[in-house]
N, C-alpha and C. Protein backbone atom coordinates (compact mmCIF):
# COMPACT_ATOMS: atom_id res chain seq x y z
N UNK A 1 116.00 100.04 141.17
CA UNK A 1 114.65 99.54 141.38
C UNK A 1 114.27 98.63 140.23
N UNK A 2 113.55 97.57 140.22
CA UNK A 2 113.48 96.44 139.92
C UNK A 2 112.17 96.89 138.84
N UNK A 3 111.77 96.62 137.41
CA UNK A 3 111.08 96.96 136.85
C UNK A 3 109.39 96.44 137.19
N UNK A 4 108.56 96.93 137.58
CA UNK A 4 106.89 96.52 137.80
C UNK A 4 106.54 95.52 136.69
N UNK A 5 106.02 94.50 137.19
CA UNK A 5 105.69 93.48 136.35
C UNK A 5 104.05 93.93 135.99
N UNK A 6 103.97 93.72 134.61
CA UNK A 6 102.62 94.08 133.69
C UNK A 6 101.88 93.49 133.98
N UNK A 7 100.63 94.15 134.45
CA UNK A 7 98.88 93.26 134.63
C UNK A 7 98.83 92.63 133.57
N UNK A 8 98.01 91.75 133.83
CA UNK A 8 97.20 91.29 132.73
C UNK A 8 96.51 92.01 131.36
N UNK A 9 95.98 93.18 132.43
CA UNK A 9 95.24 93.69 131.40
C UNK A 9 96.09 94.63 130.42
N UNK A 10 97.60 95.11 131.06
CA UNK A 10 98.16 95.93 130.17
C UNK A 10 99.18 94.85 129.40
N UNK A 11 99.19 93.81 129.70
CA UNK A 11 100.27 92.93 128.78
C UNK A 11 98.66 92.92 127.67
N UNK A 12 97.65 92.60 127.76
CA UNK A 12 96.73 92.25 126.27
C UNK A 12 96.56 93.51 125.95
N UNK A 13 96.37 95.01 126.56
CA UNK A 13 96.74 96.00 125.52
C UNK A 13 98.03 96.10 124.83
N UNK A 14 99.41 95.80 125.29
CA UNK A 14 100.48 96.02 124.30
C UNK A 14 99.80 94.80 123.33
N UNK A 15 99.63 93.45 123.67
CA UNK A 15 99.57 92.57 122.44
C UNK A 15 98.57 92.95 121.63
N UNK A 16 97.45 93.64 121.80
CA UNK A 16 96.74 94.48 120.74
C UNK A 16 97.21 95.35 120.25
N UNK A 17 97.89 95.50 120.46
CA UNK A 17 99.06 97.02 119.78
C UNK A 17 99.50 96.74 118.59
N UNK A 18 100.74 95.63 119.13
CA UNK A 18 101.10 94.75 118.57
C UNK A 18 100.16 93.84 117.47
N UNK A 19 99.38 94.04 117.55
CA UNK A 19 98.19 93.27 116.63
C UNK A 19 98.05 94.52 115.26
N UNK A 20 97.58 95.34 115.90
CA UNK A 20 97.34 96.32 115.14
C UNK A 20 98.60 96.93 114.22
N UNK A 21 99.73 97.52 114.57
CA UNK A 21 100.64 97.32 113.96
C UNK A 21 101.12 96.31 113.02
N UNK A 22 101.10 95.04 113.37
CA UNK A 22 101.06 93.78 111.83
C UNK A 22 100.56 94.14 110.80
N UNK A 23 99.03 94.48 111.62
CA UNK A 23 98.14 94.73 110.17
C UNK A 23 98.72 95.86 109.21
N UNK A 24 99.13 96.74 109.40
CA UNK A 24 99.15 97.74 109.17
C UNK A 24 100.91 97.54 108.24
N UNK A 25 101.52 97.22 108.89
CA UNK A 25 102.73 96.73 107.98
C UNK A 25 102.13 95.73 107.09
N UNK A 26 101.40 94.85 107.36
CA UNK A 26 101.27 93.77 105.98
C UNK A 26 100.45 94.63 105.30
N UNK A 27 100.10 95.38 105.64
CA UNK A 27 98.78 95.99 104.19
C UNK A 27 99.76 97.15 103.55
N UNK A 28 101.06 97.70 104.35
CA UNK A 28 101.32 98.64 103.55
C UNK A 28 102.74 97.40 102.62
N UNK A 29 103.11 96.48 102.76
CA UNK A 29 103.66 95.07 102.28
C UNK A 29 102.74 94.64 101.31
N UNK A 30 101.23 94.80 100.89
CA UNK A 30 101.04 94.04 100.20
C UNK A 30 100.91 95.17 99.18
N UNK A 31 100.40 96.19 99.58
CA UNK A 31 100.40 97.14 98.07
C UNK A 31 101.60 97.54 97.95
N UNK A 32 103.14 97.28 98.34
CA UNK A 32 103.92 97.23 97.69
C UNK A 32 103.95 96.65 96.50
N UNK A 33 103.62 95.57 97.15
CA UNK A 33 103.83 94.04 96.12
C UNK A 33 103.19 94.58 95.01
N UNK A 34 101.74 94.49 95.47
CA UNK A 34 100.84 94.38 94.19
C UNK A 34 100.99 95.58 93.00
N UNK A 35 101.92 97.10 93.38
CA UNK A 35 101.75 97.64 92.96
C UNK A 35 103.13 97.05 92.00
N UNK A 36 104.12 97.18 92.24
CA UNK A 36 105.38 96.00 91.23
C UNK A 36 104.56 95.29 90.44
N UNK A 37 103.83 94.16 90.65
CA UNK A 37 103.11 93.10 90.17
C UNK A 37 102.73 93.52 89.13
N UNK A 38 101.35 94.99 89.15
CA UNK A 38 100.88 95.55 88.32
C UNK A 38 101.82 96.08 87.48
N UNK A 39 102.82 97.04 87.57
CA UNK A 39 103.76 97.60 86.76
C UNK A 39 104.65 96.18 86.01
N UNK A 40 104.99 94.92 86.69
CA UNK A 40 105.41 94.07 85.95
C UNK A 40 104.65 93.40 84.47
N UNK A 41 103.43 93.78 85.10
CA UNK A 41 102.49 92.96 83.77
C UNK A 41 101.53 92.17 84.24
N UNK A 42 101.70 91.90 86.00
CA UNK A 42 101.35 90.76 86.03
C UNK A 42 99.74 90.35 86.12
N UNK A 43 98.85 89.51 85.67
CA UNK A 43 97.48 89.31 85.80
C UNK A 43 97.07 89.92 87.29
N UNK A 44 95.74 89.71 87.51
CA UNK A 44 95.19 89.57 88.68
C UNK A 44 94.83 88.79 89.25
N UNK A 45 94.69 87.75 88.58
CA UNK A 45 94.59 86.19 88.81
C UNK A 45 95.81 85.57 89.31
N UNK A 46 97.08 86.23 88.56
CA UNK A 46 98.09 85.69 89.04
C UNK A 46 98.80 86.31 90.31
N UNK A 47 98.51 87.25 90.48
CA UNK A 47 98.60 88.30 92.12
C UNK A 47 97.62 87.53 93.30
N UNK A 48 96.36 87.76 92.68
CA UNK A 48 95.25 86.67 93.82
C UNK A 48 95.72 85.40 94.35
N UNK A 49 96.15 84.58 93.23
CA UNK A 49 96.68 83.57 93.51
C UNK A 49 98.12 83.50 94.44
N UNK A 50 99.41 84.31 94.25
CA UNK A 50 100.42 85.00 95.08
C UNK A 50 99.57 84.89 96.42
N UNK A 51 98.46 85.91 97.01
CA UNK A 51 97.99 86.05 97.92
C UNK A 51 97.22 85.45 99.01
N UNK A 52 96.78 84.58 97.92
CA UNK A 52 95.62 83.43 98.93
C UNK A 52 94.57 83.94 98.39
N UNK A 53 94.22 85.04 97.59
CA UNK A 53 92.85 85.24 97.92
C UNK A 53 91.91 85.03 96.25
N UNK A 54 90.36 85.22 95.96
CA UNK A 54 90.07 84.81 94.43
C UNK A 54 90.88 86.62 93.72
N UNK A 55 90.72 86.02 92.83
CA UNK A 55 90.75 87.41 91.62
C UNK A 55 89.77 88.49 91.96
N UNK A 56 88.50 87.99 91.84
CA UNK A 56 87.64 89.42 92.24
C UNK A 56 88.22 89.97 93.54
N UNK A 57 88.21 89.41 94.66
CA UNK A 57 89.17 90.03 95.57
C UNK A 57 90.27 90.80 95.27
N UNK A 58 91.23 90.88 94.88
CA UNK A 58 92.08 91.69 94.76
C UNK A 58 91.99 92.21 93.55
N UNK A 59 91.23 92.07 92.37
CA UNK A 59 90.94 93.07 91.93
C UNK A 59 89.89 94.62 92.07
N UNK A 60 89.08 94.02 93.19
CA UNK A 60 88.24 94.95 93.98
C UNK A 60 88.88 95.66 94.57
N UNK A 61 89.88 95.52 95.20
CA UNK A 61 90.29 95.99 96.50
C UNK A 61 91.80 96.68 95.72
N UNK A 62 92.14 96.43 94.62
CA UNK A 62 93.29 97.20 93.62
C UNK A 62 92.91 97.74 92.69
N UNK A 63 92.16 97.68 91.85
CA UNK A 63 92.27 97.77 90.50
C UNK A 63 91.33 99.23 90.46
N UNK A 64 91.33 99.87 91.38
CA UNK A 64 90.90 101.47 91.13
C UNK A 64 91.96 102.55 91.28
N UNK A 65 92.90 101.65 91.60
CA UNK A 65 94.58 102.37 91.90
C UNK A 65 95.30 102.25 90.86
N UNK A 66 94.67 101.35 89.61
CA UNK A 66 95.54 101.02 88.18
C UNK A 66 94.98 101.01 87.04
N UNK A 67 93.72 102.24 87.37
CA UNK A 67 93.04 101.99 86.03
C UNK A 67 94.10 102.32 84.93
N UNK A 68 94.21 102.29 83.69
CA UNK A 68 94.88 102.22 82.57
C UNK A 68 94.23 104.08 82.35
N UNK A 69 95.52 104.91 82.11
CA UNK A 69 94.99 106.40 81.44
C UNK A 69 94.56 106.48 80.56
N UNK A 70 93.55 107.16 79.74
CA UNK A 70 93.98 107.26 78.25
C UNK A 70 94.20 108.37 77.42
């Protein structure tokens, strides 16, 4: 038997799936990165810049994951 060809509406739920999943790999891809970056030395300016995005940006959105111990 010949496989049922996908509605419409369930081919744009897999591609939302599929949407959702990206995200979710690139965000667990970028705090890879950034977390190397940080352990390398590297600025936040110079990570932001890596990313596309300003410095306060990714230092907002990182820099409570690297405070310095003391």
């Amino acid at each position: 038997m010949a496989k049922e060809k996908q509605t419409t509406s369930e081919r744009l739920e897999s591609l939302f799936q599929e949407v959702v999943e990206t995200r979710e790999n690139a965000e667990k891809l970028e705090r890879k990165s950034v977390k190397l970056a940080v352990q390398e030395g590297w600025s936040w300016a110079r990570i932001a810049k890596q990313l596309g995005v300003s410095r306060q940006a990714v230092h907002k959105k990182y820099a409570k994951d690297y405070k310095k111990k003391k």
